[in-house]
C-alpha atoms as a PDB file:
ATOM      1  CA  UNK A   1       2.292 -17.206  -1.004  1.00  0.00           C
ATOM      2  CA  UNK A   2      -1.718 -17.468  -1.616  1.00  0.00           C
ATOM      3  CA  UNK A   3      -3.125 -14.306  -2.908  1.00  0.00           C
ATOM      4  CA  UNK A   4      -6.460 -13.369  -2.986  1.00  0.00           C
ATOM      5  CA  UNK A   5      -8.432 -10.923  -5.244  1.00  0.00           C
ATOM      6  CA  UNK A   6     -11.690  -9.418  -3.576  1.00  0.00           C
ATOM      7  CA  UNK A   7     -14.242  -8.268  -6.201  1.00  0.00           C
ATOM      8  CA  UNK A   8     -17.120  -6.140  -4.664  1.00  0.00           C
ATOM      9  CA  UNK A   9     -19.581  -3.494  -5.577  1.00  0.00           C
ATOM     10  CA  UNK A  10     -19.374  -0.385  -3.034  1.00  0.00           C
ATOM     11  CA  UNK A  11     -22.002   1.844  -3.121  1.00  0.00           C
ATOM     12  CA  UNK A  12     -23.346   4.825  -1.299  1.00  0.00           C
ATOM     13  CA  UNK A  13     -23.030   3.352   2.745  1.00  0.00           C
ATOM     14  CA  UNK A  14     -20.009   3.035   4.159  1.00  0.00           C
ATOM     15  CA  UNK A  15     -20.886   1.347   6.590  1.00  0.00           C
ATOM     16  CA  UNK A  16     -22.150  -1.751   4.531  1.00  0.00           C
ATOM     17  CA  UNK A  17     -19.240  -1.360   1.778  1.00  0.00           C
ATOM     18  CA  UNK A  18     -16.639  -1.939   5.273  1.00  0.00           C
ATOM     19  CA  UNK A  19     -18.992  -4.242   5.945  1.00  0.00           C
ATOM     20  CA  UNK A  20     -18.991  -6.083   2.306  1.00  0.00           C
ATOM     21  CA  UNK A  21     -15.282  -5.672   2.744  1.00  0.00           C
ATOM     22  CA  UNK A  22     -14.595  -7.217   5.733  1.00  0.00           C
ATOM     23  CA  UNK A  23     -17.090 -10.574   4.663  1.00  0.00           C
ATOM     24  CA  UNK A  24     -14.718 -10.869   1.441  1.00  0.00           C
ATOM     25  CA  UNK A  25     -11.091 -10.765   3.504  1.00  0.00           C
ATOM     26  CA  UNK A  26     -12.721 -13.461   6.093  1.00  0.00           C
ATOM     27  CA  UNK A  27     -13.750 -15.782   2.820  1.00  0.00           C
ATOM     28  CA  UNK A  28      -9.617 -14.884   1.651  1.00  0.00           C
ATOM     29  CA  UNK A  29      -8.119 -15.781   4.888  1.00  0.00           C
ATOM     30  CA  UNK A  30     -11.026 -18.655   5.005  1.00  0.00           C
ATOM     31  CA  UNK A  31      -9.024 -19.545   1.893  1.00  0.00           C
ATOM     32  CA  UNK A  32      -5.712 -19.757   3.112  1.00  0.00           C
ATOM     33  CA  UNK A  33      -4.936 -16.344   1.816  1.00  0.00           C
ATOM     34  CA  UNK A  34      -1.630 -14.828   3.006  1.00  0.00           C
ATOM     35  CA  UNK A  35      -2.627 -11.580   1.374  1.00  0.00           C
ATOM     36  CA  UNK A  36      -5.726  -9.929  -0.100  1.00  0.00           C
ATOM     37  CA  UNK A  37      -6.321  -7.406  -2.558  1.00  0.00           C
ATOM     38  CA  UNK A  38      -9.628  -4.942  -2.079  1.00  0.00           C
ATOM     39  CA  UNK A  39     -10.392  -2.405  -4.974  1.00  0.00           C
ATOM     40  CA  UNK A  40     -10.273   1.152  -5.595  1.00  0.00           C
ATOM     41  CA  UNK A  41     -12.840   3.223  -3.540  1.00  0.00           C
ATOM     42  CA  UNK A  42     -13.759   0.564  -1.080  1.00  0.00           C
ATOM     43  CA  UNK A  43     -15.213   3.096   1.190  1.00  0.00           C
ATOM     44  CA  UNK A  44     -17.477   4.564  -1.148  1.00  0.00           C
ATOM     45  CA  UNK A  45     -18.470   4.569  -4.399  1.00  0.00           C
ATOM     46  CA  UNK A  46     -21.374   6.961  -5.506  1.00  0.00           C
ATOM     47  CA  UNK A  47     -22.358  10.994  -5.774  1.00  0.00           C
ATOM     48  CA  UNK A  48     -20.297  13.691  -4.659  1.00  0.00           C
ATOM     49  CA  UNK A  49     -22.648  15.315  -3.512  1.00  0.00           C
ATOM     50  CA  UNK A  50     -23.320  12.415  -0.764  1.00  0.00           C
ATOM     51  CA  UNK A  51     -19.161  11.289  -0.267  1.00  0.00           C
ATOM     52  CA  UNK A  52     -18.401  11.359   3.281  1.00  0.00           C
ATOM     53  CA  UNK A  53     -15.945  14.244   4.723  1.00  0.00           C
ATOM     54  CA  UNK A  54     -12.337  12.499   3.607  1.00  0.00           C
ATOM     55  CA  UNK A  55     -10.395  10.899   6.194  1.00  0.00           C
ATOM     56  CA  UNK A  56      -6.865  11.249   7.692  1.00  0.00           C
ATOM     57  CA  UNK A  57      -4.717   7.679   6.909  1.00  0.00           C
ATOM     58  CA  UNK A  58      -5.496   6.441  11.025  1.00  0.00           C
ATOM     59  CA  UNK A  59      -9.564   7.375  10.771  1.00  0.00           C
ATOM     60  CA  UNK A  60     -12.248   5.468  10.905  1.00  0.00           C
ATOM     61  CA  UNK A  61     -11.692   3.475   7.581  1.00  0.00           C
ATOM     62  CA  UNK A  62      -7.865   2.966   8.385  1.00  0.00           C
ATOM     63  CA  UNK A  63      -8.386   1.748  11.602  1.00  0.00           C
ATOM     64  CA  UNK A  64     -11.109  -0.839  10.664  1.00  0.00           C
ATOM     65  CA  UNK A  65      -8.956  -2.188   8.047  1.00  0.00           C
ATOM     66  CA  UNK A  66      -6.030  -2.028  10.525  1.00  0.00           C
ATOM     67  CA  UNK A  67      -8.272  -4.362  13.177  1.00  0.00           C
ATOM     68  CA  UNK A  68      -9.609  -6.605   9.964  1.00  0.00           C
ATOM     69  CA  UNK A  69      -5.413  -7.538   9.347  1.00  0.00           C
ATOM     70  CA  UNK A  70      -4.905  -8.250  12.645  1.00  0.00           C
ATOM     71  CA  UNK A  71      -7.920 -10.064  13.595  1.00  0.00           C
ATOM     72  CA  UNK A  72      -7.641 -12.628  10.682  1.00  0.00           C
ATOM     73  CA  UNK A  73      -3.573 -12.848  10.739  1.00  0.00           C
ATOM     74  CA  UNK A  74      -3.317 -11.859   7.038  1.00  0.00           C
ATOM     75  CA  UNK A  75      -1.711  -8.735   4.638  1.00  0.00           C
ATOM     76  CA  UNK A  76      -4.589  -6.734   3.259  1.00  0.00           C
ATOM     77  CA  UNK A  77      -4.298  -4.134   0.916  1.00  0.00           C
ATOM     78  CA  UNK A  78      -7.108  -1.649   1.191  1.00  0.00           C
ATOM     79  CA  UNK A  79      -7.377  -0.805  -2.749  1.00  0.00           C
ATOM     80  CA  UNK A  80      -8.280   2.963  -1.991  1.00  0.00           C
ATOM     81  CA  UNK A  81      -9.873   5.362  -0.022  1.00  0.00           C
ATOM     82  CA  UNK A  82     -10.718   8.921   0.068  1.00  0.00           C
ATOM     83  CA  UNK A  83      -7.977  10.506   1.861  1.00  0.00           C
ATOM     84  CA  UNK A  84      -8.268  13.818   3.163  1.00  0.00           C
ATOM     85  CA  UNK A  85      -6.419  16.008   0.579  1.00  0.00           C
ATOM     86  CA  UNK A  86      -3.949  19.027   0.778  1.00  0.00           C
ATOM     87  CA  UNK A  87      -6.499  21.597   0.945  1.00  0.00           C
ATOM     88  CA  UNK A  88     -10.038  21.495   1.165  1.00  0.00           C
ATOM     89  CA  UNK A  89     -11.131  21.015  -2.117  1.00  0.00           C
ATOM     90  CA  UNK A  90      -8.979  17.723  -2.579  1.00  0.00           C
ATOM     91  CA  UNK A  91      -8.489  14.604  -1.376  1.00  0.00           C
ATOM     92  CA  UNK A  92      -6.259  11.968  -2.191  1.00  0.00           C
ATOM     93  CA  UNK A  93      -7.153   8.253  -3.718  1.00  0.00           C
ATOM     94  CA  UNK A  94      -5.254   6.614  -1.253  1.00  0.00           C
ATOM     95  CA  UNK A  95      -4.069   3.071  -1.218  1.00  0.00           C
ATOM     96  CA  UNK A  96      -2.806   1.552   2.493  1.00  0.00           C
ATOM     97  CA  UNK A  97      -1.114  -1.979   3.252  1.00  0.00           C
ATOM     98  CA  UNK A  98      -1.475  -3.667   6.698  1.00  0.00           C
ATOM     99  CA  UNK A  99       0.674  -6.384   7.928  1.00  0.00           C
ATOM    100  CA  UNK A 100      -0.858  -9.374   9.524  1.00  0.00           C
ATOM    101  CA  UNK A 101      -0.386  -7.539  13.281  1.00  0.00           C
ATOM    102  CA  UNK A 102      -2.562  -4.666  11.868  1.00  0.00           C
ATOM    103  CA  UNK A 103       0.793  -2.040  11.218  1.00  0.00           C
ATOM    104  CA  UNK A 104       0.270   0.064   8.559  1.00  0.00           C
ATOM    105  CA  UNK A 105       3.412  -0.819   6.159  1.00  0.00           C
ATOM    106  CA  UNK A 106       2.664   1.135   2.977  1.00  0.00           C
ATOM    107  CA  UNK A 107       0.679   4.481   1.639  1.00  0.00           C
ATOM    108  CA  UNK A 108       0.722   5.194  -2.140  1.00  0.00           C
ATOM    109  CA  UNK A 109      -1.480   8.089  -3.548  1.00  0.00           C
ATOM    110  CA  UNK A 110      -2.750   7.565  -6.975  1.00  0.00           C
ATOM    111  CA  UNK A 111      -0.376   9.320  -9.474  1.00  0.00           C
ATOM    112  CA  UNK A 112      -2.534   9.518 -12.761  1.00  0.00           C
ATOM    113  CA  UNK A 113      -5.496  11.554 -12.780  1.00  0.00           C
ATOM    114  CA  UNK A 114      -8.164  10.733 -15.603  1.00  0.00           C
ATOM    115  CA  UNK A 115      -8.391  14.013 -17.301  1.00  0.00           C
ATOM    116  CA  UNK A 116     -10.755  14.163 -20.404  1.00  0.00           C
ATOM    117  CA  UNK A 117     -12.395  16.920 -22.287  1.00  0.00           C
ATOM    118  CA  UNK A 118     -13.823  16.059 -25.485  1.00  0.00           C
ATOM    119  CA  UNK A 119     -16.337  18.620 -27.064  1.00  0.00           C
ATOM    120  CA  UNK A 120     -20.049  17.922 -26.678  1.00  0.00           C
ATOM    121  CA  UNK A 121     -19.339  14.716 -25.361  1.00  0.00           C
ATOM    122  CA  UNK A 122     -17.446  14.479 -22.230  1.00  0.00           C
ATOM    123  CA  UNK A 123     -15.722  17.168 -19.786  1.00  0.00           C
ATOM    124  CA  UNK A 124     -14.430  14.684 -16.589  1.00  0.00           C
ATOM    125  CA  UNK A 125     -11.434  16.305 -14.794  1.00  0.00           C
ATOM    126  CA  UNK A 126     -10.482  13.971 -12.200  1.00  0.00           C
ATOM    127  CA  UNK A 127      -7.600  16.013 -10.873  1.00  0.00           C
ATOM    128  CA  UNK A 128     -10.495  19.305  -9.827  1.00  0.00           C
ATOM    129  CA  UNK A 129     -11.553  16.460  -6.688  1.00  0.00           C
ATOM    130  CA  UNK A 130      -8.281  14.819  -6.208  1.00  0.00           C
ATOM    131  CA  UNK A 131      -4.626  15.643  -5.809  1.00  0.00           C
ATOM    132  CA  UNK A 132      -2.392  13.768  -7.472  1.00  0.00           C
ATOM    133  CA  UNK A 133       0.370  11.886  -5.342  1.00  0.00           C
ATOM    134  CA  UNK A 134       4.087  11.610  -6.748  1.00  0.00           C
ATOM    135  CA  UNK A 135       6.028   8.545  -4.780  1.00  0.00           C
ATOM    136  CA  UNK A 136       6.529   5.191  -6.028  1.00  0.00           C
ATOM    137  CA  UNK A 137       5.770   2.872  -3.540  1.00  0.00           C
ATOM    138  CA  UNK A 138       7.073  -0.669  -3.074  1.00  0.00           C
ATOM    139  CA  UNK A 139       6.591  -2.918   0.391  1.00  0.00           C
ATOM    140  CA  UNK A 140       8.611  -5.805   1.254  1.00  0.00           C
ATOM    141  CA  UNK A 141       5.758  -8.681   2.015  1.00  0.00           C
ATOM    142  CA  UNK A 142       7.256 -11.902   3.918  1.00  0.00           C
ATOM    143  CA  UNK A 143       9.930 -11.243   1.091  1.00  0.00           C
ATOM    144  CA  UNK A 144       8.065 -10.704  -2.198  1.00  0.00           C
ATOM    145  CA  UNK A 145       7.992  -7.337  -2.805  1.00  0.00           C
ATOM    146  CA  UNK A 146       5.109  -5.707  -3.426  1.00  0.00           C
ATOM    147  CA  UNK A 147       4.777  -2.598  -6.074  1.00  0.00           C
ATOM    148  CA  UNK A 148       1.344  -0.117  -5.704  1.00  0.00           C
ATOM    149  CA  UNK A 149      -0.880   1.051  -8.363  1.00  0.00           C
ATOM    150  CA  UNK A 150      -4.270   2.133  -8.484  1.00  0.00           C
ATOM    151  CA  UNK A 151      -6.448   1.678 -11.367  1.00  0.00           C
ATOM    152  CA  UNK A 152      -6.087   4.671 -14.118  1.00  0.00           C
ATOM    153  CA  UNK A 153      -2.452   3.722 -13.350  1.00  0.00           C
ATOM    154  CA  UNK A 154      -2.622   0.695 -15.278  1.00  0.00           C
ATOM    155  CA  UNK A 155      -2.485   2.440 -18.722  1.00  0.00           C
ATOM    156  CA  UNK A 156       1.084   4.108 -18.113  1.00  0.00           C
ATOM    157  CA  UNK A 157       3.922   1.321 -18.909  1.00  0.00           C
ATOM    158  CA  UNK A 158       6.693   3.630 -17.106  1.00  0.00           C
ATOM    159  CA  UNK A 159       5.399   3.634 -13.762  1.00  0.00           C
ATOM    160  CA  UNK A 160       5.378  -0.275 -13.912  1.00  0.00           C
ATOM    161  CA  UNK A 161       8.748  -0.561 -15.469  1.00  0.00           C
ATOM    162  CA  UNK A 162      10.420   1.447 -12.754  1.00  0.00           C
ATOM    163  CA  UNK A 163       8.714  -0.287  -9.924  1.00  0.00           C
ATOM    164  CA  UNK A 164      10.033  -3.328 -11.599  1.00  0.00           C
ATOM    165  CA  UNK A 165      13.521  -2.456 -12.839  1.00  0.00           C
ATOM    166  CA  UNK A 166      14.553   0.005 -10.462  1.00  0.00           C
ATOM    167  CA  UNK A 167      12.796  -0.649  -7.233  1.00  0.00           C
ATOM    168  CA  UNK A 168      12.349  -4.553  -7.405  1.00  0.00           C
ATOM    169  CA  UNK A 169       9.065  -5.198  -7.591  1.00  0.00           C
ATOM    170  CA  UNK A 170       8.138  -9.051  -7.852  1.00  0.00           C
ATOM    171  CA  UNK A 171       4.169  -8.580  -7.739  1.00  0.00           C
ATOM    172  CA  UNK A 172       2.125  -5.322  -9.246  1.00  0.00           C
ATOM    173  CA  UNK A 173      -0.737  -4.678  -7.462  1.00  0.00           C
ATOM    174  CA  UNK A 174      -3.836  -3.013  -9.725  1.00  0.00           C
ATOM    175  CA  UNK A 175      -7.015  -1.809  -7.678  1.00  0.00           C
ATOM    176  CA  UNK A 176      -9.565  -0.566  -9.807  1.00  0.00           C
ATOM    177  CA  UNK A 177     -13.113   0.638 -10.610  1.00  0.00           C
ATOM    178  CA  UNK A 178     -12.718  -0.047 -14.286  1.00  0.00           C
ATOM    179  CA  UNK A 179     -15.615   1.294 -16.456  1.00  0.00           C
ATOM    180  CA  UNK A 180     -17.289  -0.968 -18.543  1.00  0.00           C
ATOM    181  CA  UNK A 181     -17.079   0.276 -22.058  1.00  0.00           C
ATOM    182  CA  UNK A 182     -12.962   0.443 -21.365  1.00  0.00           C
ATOM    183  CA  UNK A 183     -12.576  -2.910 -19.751  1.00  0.00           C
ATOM    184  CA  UNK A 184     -14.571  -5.129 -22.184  1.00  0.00           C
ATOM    185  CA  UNK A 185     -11.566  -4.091 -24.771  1.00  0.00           C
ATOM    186  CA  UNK A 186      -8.247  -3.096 -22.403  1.00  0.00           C
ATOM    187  CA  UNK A 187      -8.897  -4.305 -18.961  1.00  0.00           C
ATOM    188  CA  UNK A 188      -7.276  -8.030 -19.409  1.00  0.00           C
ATOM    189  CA  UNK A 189      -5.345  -7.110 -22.305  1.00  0.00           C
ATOM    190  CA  UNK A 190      -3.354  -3.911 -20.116  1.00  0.00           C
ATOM    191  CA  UNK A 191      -3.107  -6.268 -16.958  1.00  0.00           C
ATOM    192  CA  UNK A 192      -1.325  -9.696 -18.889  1.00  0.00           C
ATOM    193  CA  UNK A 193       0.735  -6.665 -20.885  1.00  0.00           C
ATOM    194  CA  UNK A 194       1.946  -5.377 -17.721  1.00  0.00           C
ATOM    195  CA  UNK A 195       2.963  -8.747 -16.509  1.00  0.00           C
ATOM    196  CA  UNK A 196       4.850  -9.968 -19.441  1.00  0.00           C
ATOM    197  CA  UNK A 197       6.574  -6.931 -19.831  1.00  0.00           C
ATOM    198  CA  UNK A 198       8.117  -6.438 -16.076  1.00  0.00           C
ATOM    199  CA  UNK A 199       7.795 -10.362 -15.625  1.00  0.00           C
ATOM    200  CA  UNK A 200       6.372  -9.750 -13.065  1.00  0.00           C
ATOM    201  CA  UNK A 201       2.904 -11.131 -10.784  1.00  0.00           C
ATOM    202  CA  UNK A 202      -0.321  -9.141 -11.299  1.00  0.00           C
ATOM    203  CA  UNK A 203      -3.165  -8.995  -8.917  1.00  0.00           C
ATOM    204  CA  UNK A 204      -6.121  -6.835 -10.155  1.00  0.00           C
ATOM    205  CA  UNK A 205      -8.945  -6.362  -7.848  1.00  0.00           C
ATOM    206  CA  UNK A 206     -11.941  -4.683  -9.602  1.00  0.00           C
ATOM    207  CA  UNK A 207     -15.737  -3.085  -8.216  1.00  0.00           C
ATOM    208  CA  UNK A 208     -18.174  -5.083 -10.339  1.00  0.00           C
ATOM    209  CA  UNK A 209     -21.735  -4.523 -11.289  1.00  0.00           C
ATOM    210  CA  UNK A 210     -23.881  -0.441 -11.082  1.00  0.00           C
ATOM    211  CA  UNK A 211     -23.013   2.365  -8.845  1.00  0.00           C
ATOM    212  CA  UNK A 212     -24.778   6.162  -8.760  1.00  0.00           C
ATOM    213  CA  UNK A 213     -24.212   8.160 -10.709  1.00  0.00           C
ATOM    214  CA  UNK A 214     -24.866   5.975 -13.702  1.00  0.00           C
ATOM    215  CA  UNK A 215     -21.554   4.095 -13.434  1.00  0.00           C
ATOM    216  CA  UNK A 216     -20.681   0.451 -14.410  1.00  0.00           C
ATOM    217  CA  UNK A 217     -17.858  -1.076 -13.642  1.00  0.00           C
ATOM    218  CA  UNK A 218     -16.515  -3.907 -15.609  1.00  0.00           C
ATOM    219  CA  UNK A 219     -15.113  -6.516 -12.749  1.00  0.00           C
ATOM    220  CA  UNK A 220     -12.929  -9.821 -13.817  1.00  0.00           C
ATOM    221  CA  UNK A 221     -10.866  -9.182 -11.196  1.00  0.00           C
ATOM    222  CA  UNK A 222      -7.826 -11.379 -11.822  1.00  0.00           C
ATOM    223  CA  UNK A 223      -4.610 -12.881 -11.160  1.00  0.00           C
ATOM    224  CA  UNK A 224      -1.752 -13.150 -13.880  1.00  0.00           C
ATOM    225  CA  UNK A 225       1.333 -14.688 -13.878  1.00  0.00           C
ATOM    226  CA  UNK A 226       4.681 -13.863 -14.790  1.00  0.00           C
ATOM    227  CA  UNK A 227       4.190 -15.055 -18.369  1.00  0.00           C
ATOM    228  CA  UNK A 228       0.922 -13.076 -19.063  1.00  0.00           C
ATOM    229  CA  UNK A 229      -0.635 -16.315 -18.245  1.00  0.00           C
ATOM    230  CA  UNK A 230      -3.791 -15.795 -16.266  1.00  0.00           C
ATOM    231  CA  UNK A 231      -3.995 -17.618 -13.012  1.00  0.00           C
ATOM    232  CA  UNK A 232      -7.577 -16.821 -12.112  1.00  0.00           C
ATOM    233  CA  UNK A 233     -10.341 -14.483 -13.184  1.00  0.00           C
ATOM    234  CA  UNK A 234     -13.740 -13.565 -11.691  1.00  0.00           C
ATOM    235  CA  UNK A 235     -17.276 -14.055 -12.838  1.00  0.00           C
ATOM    236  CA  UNK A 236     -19.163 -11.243 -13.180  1.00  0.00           C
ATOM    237  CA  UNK A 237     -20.631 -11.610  -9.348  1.00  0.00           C
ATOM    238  CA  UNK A 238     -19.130 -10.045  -5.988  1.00  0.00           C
ATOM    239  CA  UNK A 239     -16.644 -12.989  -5.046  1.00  0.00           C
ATOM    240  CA  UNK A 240     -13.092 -13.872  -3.964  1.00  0.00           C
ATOM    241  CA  UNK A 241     -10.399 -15.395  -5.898  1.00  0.00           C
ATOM    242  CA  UNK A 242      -7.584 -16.750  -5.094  1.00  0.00           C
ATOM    243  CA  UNK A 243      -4.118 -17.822  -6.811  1.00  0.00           C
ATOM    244  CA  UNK A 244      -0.264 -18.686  -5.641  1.00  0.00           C
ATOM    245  CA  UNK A 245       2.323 -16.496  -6.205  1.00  0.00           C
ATOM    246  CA  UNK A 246       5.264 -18.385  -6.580  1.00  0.00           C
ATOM    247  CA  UNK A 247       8.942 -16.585  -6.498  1.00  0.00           C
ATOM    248  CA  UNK A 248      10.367 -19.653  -8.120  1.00  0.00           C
ATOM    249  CA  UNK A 249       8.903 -19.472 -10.719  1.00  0.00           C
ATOM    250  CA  UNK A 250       9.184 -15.877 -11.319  1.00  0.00           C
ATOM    251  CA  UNK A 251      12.964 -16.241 -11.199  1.00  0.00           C
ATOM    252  CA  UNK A 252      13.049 -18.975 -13.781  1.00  0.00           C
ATOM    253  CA  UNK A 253      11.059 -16.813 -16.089  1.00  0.00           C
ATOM    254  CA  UNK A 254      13.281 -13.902 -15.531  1.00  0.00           C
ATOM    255  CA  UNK A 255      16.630 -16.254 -16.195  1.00  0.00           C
ATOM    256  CA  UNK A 256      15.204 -17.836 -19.312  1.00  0.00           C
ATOM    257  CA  UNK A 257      13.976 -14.982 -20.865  1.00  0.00           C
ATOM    258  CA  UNK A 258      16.243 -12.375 -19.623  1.00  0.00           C
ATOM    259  CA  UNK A 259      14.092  -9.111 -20.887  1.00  0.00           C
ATOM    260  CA  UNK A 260      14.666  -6.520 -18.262  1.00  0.00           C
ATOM    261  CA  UNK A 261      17.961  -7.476 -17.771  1.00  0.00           C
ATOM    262  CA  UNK A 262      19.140  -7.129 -21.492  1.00  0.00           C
ATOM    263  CA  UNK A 263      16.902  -3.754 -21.490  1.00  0.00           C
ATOM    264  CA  UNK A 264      18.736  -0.979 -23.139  1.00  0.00           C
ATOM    265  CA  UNK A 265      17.443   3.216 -22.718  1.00  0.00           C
END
């Protein structure tokens, strides 16, 4: 299976972040992509104060992405999007999957909320904006299954480890607007972890580059492989990447070096 990693910088207009979007999946399929990968907040990435009213999972951003999968014949996982939440003063970071007809196979809601509150310095409460969701989500694709994540995700071994272990995931999937300061020390070193731990396939697609307010996100989208070996990695431009995922080769790993199955709670 060819796998592609879509590295963009969304902004303030949705209409030219779909537009960004849909450019970047028709360079994938271009590619010979079977699947692509789009990052967190594809829809929009900027104030609050400016955020579009949140969307139900068949609006206007669901249904775009639903025509994109069908009108290039490939798998696209939309990284996120603001979902329209519980109430009205959430929303839900929202992650969908579209086979290559345009059917919408999968919906995972981001489960970890970045919570921090550190005197004088920095009060961010991720979870006042957005709910939090609470299902693990795993999609069979052509028959390599397919285990969701989105971003803050990344830094909670456990989630990974079941989606692995007890729900069969063969390829993690990590959209992300990774800040800067964090990814120059964690973002590789979390994704090849999470790879070599659940011997499993990573694909991390990452915004790149400034977004309002004041935010920089850190990019190097990548692909890694079973081994923690990294298949291919982005410059620090908005670009497309792509890798193989090869089954084969994940079962060898996983009968050689028999980790998860000799695991012991």
């Amino acid at each position: 299976m060819r796998v592609a990693v879509c590295q963009l910088n969304s902004g303030a207009d949705q209409a030219a972040n779909l537009a960004a979007a849909r450019a970047a999946l028709e360079s994938a399929a271009a590619g010979g992509a079977d699947l692509a990968v789009l990052p967190e907040y594809v829809d929009y990435l900027g104030t609050a104060a400016d955020l579009p009213d949140p969307e139900p999972v068949d609006g206007t951003v669901g249904r775009f992405f639903a025509d994109t999968a069908r009108a290039l014949g490939i798998w696209v996982v939309v990284g996120s999007f603001h979902e329209r939440g519980p109430d009205a003063t959430r929303m839900y970071n929202t992650c969908l999957v579209f086979d290559r007809g345009g059917g919408l196979v999968a919906t995972y809601r981001k489960i970890h909320l970045y919570d921090v509150e550190i005197p004088g310095r920095v009060s961010y409460h991720e979870s006042r904006n957005v709910a939090p969701g609470s299902d693990l989500v795993v999609v069979d694709c052509e028959g390599v299954r397919l285990g969701l994540s989105i971003c803050y995700d990344l830094r909670f071994p456990e989630l990974y480890r079941r989606l692995a272990a007890d729900e069969g995931a063969q390829v993690l999937v990590v959209p992300a607007a990774f800040m800067m300061h964090t990814g120059r020390d964690h973002w590789e070193v979390l994704l090849r972890a999470r790879a070599i731990e659940n011997q499993c396939y990573v694909l991390a697609a990452g915004q790149i580059g400034s977004h309002d307010p004041g935010r920089t996100c850190f990019g190097r989208s990548m692909v890694v492989d079973p081994w923690g070996t990294v298949l291919a990695q982005a410059p620090d431009i908005v670009t497309v990447v792509l890798a193989d995922v090869d089954p084969d080769r994940l079962a060898t790993i996983r009968t050689e070096l028999p980790s998860l199955a000799n695991r012991r709670l």
